[in-house]
PDB file of N, CA and C in Angstrom:
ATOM      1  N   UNK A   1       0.849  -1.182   0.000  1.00  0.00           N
ATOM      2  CA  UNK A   1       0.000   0.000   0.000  1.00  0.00           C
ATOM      3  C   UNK A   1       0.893   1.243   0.000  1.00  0.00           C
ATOM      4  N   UNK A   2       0.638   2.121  -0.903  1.00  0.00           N
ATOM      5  CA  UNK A   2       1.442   3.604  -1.316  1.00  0.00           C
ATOM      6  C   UNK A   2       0.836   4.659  -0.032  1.00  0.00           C
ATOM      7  N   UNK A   3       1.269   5.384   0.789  1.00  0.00           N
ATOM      8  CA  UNK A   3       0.801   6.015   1.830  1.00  0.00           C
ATOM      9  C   UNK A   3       1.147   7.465   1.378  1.00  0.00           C
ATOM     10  N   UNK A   4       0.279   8.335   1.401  1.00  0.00           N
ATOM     11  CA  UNK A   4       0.131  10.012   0.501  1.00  0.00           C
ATOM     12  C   UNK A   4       0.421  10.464   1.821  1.00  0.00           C
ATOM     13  N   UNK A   5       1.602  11.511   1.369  1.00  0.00           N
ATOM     14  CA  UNK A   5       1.972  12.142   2.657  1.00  0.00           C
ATOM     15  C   UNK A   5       1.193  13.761   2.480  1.00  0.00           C
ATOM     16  N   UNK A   6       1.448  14.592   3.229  1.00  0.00           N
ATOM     17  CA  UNK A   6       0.477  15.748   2.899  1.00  0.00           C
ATOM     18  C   UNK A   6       1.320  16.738   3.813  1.00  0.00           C
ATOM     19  N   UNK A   7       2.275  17.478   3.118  1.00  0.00           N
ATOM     20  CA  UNK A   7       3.033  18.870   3.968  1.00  0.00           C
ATOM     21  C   UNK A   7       2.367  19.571   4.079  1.00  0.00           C
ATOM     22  N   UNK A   8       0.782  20.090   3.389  1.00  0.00           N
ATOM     23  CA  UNK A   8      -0.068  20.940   2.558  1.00  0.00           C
ATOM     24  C   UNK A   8       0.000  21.703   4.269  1.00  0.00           C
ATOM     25  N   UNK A   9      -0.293  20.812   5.297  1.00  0.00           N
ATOM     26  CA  UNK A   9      -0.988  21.409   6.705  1.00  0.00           C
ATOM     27  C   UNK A   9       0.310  21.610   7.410  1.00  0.00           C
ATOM     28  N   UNK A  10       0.207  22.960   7.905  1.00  0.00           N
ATOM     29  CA  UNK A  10       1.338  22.724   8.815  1.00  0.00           C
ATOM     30  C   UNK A  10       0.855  23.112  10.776  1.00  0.00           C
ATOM     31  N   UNK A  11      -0.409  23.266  10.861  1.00  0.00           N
ATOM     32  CA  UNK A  11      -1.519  23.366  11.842  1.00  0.00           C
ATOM     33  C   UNK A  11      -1.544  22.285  12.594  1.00  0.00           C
ATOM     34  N   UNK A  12      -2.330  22.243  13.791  1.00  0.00           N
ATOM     35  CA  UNK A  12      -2.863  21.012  14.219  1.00  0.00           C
ATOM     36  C   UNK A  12      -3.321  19.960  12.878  1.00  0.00           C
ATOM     37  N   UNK A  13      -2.990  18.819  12.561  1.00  0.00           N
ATOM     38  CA  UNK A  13      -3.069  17.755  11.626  1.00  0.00           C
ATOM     39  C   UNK A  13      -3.915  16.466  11.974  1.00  0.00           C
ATOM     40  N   UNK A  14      -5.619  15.875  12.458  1.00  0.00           N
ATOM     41  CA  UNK A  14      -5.281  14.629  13.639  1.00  0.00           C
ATOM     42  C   UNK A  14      -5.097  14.506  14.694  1.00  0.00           C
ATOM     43  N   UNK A  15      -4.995  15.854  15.217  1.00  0.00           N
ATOM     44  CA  UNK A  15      -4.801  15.511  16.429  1.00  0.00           C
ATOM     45  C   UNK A  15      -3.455  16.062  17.119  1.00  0.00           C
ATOM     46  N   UNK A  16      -2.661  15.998  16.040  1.00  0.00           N
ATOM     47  CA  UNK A  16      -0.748  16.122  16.300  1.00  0.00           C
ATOM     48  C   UNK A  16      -0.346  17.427  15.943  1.00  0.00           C
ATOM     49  N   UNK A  17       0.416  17.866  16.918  1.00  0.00           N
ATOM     50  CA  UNK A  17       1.093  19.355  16.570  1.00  0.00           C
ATOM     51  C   UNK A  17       2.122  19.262  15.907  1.00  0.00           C
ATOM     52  N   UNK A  18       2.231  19.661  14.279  1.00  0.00           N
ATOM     53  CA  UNK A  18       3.187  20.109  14.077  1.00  0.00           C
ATOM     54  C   UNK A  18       4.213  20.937  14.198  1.00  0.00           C
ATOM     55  N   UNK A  19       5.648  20.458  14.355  1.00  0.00           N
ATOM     56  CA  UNK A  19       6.687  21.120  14.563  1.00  0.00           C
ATOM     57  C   UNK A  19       7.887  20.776  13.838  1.00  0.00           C
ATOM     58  N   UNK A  20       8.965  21.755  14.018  1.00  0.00           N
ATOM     59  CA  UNK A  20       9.943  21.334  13.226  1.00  0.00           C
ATOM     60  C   UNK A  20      11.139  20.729  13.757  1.00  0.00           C
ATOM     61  N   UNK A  21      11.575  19.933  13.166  1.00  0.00           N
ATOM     62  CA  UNK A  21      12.127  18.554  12.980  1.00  0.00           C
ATOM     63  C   UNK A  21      14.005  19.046  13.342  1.00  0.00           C
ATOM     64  N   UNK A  22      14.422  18.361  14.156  1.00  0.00           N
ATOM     65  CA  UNK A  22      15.639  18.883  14.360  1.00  0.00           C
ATOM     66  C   UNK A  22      16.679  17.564  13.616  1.00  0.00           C
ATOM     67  N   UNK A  23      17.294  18.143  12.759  1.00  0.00           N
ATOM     68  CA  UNK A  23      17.843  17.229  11.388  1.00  0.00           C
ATOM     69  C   UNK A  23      19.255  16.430  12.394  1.00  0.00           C
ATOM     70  N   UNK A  24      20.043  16.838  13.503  1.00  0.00           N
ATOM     71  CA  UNK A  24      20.637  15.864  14.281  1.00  0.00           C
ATOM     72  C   UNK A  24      19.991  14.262  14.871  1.00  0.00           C
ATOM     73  N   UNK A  25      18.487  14.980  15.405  1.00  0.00           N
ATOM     74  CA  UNK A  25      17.380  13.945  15.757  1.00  0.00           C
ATOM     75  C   UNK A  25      17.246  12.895  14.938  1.00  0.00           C
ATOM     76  N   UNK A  26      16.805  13.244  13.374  1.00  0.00           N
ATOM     77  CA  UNK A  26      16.782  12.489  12.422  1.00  0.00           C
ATOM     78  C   UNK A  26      17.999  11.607  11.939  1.00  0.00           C
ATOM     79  N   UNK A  27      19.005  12.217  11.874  1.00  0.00           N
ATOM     80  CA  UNK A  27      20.354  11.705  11.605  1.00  0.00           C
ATOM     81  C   UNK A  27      20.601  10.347  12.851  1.00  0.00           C
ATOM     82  N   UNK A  28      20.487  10.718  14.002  1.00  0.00           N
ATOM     83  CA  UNK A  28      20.890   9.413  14.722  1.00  0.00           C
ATOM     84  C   UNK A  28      19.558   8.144  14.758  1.00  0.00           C
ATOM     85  N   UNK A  29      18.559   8.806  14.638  1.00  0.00           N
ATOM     86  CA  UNK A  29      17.516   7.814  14.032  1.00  0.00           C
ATOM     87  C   UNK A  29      17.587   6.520  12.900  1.00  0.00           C
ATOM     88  N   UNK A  30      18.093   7.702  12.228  1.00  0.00           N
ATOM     89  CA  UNK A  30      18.332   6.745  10.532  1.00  0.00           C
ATOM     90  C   UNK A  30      19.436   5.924  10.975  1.00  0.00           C
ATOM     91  N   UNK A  31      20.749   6.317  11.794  1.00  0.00           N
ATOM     92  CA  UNK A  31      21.528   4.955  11.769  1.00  0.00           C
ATOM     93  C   UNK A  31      21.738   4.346  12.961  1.00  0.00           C
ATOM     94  N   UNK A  32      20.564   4.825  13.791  1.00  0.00           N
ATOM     95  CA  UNK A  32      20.663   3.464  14.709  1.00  0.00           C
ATOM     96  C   UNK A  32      19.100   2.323  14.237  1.00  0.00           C
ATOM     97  N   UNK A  33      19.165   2.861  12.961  1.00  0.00           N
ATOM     98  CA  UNK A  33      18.318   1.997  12.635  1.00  0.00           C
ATOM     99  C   UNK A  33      18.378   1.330  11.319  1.00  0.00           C
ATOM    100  N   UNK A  34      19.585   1.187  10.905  1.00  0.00           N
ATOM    101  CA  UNK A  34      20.004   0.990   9.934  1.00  0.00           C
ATOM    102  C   UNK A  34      21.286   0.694   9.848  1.00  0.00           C
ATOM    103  N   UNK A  35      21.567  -0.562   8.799  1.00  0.00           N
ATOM    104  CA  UNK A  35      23.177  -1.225   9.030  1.00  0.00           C
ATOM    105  C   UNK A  35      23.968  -0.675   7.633  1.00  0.00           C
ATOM    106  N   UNK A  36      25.530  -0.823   8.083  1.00  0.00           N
ATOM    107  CA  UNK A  36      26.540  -0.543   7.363  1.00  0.00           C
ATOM    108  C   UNK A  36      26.335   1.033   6.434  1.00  0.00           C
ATOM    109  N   UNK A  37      25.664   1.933   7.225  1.00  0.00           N
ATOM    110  CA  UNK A  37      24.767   3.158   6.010  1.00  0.00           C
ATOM    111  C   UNK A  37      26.389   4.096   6.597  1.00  0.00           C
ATOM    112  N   UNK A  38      27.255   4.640   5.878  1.00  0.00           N
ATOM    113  CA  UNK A  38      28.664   5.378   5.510  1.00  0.00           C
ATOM    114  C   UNK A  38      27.493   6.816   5.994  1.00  0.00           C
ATOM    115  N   UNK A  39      28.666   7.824   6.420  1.00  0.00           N
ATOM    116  CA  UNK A  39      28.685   9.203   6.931  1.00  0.00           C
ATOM    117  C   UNK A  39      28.497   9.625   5.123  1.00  0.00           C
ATOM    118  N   UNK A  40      29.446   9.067   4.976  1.00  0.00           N
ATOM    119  CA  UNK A  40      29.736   9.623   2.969  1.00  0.00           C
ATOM    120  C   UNK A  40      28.042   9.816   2.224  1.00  0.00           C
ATOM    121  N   UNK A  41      27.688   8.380   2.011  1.00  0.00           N
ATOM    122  CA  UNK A  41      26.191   7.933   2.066  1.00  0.00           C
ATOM    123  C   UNK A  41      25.085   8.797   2.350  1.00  0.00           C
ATOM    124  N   UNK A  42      25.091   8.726   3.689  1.00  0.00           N
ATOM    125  CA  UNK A  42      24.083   9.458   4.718  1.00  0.00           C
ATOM    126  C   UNK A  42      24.320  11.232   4.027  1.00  0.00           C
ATOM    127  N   UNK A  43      25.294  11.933   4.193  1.00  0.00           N
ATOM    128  CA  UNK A  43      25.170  13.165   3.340  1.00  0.00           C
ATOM    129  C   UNK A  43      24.932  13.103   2.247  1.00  0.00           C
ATOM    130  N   UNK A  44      24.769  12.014   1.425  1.00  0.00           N
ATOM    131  CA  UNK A  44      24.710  11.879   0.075  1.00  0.00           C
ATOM    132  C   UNK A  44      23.079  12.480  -0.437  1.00  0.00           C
ATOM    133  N   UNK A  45      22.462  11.022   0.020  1.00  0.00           N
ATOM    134  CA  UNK A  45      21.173  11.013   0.707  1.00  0.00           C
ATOM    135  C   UNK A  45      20.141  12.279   1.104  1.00  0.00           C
ATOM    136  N   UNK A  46      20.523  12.518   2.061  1.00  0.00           N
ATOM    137  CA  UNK A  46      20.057  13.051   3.513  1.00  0.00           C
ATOM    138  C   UNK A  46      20.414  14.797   2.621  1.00  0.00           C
ATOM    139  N   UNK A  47      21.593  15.144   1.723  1.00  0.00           N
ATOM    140  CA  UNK A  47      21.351  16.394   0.964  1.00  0.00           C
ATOM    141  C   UNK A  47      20.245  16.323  -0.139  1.00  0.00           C
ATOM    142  N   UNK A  48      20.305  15.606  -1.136  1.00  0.00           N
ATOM    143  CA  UNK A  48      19.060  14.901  -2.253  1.00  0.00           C
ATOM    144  C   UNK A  48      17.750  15.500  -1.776  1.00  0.00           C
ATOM    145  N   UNK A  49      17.278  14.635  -0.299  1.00  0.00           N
ATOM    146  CA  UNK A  49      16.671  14.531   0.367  1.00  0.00           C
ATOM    147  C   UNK A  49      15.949  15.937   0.459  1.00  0.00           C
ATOM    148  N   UNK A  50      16.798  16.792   1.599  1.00  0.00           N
ATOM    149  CA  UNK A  50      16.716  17.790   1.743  1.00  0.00           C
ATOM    150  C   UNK A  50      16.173  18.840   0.522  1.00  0.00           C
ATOM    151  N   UNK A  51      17.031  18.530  -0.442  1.00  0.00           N
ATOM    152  CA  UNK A  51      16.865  19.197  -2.247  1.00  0.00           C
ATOM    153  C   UNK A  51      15.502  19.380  -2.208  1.00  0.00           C
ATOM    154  N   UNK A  52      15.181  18.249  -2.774  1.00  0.00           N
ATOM    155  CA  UNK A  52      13.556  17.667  -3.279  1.00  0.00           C
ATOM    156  C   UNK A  52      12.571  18.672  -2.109  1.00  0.00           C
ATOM    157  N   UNK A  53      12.944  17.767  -0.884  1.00  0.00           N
ATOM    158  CA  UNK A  53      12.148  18.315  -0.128  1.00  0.00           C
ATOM    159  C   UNK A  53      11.582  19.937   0.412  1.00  0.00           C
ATOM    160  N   UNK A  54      12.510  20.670  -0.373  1.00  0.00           N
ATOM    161  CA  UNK A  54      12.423  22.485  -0.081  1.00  0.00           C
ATOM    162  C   UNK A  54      12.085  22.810  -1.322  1.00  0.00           C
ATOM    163  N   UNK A  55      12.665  22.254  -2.399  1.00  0.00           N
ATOM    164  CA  UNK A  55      12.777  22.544  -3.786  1.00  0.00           C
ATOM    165  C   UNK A  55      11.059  22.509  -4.930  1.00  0.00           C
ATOM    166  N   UNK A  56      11.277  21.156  -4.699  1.00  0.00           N
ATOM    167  CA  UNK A  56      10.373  20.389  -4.778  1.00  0.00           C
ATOM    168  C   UNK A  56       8.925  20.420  -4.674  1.00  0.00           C
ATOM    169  N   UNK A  57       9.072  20.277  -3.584  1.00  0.00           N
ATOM    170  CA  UNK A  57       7.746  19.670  -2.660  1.00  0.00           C
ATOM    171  C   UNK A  57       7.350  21.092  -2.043  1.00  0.00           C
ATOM    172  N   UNK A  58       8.229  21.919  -2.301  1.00  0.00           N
ATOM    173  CA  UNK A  58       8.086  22.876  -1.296  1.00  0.00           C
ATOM    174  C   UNK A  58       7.814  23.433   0.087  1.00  0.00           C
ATOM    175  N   UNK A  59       6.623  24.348   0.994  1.00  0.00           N
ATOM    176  CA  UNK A  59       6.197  23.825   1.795  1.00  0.00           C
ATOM    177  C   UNK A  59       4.656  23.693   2.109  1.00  0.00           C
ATOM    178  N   UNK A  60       4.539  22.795   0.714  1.00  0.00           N
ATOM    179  CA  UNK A  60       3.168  22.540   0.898  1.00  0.00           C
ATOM    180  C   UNK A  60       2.930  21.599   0.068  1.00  0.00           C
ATOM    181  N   UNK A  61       2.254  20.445   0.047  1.00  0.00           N
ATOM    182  CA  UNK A  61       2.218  19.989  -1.026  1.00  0.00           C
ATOM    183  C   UNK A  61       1.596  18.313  -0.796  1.00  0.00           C
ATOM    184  N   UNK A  62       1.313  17.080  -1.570  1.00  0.00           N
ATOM    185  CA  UNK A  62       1.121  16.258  -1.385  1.00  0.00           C
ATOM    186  C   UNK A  62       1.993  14.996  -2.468  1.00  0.00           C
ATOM    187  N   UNK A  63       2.131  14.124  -2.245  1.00  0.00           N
ATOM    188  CA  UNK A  63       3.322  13.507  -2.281  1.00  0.00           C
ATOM    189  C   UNK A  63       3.345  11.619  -2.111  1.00  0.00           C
ATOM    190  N   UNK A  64       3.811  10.308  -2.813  1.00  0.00           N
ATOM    191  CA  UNK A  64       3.286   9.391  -2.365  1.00  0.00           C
ATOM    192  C   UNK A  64       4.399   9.130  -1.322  1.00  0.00           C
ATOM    193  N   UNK A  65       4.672   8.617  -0.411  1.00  0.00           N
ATOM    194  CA  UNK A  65       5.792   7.957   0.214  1.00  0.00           C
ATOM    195  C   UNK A  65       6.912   7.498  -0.378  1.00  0.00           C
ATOM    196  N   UNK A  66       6.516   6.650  -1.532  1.00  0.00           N
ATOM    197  CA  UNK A  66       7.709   5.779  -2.000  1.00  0.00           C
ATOM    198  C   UNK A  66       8.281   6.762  -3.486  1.00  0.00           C
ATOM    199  N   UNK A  67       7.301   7.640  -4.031  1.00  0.00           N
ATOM    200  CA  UNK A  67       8.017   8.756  -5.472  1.00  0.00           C
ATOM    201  C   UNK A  67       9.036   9.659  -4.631  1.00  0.00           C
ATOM    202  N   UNK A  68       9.228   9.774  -3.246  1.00  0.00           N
ATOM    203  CA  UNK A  68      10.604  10.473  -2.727  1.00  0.00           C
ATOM    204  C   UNK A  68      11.939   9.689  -2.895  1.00  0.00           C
ATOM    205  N   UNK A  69      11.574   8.205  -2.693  1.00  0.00           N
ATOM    206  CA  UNK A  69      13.090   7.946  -2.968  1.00  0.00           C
ATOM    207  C   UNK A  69      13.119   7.118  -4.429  1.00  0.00           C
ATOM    208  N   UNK A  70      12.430   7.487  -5.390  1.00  0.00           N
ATOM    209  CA  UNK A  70      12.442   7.340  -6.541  1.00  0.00           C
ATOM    210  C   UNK A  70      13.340   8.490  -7.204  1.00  0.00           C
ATOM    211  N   UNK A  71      12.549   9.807  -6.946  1.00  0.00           N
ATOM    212  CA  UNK A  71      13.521  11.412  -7.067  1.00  0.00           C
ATOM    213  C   UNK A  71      14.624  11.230  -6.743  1.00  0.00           C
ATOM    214  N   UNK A  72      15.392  10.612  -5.246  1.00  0.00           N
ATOM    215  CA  UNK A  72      16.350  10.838  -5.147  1.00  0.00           C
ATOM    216  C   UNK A  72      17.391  10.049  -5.519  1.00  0.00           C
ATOM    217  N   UNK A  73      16.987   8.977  -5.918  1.00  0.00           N
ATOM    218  CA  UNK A  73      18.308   7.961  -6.563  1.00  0.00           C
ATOM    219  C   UNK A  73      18.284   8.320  -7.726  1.00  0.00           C
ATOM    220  N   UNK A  74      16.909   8.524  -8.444  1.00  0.00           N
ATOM    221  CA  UNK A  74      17.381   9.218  -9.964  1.00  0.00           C
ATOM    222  C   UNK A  74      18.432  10.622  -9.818  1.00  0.00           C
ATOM    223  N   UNK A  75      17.819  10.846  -8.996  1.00  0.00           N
ATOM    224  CA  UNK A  75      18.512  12.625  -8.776  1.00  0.00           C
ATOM    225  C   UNK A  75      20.470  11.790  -8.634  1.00  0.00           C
ATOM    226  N   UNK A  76      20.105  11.228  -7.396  1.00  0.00           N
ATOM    227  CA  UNK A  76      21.519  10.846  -7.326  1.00  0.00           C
ATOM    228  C   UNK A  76      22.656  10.172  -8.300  1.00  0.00           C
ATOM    229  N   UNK A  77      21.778   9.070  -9.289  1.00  0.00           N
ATOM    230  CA  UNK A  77      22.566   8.617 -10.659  1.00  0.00           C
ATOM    231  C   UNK A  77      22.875   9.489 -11.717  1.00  0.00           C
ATOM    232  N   UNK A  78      22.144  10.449 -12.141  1.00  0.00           N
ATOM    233  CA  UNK A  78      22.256  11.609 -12.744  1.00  0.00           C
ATOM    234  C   UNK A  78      23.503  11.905 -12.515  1.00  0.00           C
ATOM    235  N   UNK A  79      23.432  12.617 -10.985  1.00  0.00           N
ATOM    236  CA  UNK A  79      25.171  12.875 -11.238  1.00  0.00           C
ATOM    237  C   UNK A  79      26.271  12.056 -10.953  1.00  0.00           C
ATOM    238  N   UNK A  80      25.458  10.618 -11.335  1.00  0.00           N
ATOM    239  CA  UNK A  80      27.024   9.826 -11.223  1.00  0.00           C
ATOM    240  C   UNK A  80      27.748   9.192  -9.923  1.00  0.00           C
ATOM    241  N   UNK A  81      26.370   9.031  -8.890  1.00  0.00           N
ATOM    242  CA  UNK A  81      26.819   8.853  -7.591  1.00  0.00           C
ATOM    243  C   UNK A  81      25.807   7.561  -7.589  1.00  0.00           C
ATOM    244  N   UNK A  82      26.242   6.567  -7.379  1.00  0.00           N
ATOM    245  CA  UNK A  82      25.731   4.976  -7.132  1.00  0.00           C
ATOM    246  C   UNK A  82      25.932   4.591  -5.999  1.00  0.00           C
ATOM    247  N   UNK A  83      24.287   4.839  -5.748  1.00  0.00           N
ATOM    248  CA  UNK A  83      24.129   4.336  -4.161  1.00  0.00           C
ATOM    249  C   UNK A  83      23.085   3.481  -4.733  1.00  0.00           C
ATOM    250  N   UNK A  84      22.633   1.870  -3.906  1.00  0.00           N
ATOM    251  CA  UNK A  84      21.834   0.963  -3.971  1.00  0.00           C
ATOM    252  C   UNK A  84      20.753   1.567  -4.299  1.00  0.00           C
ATOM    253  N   UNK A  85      19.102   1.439  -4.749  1.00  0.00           N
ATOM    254  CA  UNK A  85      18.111   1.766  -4.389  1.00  0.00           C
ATOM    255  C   UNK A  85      17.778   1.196  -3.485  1.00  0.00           C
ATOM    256  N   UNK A  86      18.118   0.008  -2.854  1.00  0.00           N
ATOM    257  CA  UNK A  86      17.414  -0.497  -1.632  1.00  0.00           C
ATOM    258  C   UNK A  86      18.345   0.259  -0.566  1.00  0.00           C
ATOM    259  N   UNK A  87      19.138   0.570  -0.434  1.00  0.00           N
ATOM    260  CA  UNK A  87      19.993   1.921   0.544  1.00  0.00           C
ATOM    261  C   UNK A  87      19.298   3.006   0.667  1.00  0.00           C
ATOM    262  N   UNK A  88      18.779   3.172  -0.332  1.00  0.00           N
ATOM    263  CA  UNK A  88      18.467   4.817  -0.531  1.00  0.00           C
ATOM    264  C   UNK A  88      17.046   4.883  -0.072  1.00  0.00           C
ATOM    265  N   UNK A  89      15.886   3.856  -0.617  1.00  0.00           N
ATOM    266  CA  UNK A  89      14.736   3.831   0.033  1.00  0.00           C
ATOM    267  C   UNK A  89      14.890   2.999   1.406  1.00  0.00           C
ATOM    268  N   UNK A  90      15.895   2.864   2.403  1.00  0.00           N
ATOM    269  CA  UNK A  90      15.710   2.433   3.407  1.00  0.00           C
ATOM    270  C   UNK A  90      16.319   3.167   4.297  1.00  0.00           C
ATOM    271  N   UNK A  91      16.693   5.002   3.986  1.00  0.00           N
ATOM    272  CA  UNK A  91      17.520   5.818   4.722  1.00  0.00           C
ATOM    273  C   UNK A  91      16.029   6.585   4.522  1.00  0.00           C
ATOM    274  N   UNK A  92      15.330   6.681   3.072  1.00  0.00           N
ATOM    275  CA  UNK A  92      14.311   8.004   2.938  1.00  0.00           C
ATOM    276  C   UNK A  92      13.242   7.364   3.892  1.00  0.00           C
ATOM    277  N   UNK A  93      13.068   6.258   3.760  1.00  0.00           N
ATOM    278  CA  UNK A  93      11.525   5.462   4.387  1.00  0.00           C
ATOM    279  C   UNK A  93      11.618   5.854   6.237  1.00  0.00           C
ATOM    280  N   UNK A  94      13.277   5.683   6.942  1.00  0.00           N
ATOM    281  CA  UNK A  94      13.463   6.269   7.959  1.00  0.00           C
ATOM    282  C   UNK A  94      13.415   7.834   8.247  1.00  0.00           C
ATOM    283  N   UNK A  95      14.038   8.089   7.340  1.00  0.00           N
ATOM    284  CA  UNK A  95      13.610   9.697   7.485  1.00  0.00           C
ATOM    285  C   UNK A  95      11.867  10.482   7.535  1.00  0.00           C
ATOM    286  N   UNK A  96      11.242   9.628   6.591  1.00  0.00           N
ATOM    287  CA  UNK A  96       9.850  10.056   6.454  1.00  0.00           C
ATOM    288  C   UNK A  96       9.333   9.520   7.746  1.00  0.00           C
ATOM    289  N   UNK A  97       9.616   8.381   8.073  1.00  0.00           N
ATOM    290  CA  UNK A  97       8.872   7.742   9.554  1.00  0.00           C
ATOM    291  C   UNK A  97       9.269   8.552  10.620  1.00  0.00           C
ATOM    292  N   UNK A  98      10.567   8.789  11.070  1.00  0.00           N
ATOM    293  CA  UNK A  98      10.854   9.627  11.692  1.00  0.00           C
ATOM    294  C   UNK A  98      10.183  10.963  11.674  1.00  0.00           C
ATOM    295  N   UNK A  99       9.822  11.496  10.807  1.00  0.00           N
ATOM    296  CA  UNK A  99       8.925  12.910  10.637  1.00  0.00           C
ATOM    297  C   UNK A  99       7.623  12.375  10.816  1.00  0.00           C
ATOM    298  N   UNK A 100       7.124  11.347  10.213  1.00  0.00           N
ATOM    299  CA  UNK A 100       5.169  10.903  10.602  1.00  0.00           C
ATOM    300  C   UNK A 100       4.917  10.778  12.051  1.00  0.00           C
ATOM    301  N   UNK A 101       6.166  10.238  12.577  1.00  0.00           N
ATOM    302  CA  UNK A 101       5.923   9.721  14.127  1.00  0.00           C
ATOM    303  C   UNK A 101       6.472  10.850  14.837  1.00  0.00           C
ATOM    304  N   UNK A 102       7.018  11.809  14.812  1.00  0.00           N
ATOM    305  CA  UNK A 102       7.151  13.006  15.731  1.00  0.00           C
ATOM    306  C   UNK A 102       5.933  13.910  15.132  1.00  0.00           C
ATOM    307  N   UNK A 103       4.802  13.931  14.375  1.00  0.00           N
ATOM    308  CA  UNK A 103       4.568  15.098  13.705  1.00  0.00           C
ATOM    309  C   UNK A 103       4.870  16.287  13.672  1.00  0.00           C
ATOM    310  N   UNK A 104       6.091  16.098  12.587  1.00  0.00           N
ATOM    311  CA  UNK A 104       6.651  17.530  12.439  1.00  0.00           C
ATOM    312  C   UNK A 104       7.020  17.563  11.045  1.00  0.00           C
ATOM    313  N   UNK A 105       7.578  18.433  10.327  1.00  0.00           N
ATOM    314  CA  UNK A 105       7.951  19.154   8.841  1.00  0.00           C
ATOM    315  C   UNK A 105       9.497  19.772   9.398  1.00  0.00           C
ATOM    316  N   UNK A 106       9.615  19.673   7.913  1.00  0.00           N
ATOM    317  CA  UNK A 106      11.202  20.109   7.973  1.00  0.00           C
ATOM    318  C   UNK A 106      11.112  21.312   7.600  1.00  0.00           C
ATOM    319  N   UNK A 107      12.152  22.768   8.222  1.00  0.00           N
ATOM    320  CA  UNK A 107      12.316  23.346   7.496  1.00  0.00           C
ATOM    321  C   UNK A 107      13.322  24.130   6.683  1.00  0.00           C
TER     322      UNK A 107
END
């Protein structure tokens, strides 16, 4: 099942107060939850990431879960940087969980 994320709100959402996301928080998240993932990697990633996500998506917008780390490995082969796709959707899938389960937005 494809899960639609929705930045559109940045208000009470459900119930949950949004807030913003402190990107250290996220960073030790992703690799204590995740094996053999390189510092190199993780900035690789985790900038892409960031890209899309301001660029992109802006700050508003709706979005499926899994077309983020589609963007970013294309984004990332483009310029020639070969990271797994199963690496890459298993650093973004932590990063997005990490933001669903604190409800908060990046900014």
């Amino acid at each position: 099942m494809t899960k639609l994320i929705d930045i559109h709100t940045q208000g009470k959402t459900k119930g949950i107060e949004r807030k913003p996301i402190n990107p250290e928080l996220v960073k030790k998240y992703v690799f204590a939850n995740s094996e053999n993932l390189s510092e190199i990697q993780w900035n690789l990633i985790e900038s892409e990431f960031s890209d899309i996500w301001n660029n992109k998506l802006g700050r508003g917008g709706y979005f499926y879960w899994d077309e983020i780390t589609t963007w970013i490995f294309e984004s990332l082969r483009q310029k020639k940087i070969l990271i797994e796709f199963e690496r890459v959707d298993k650093v973004v899938n932590l990063i997005l969980e990490y933001i669903d389960e604190n409800g908060g937005f990046l900014e």
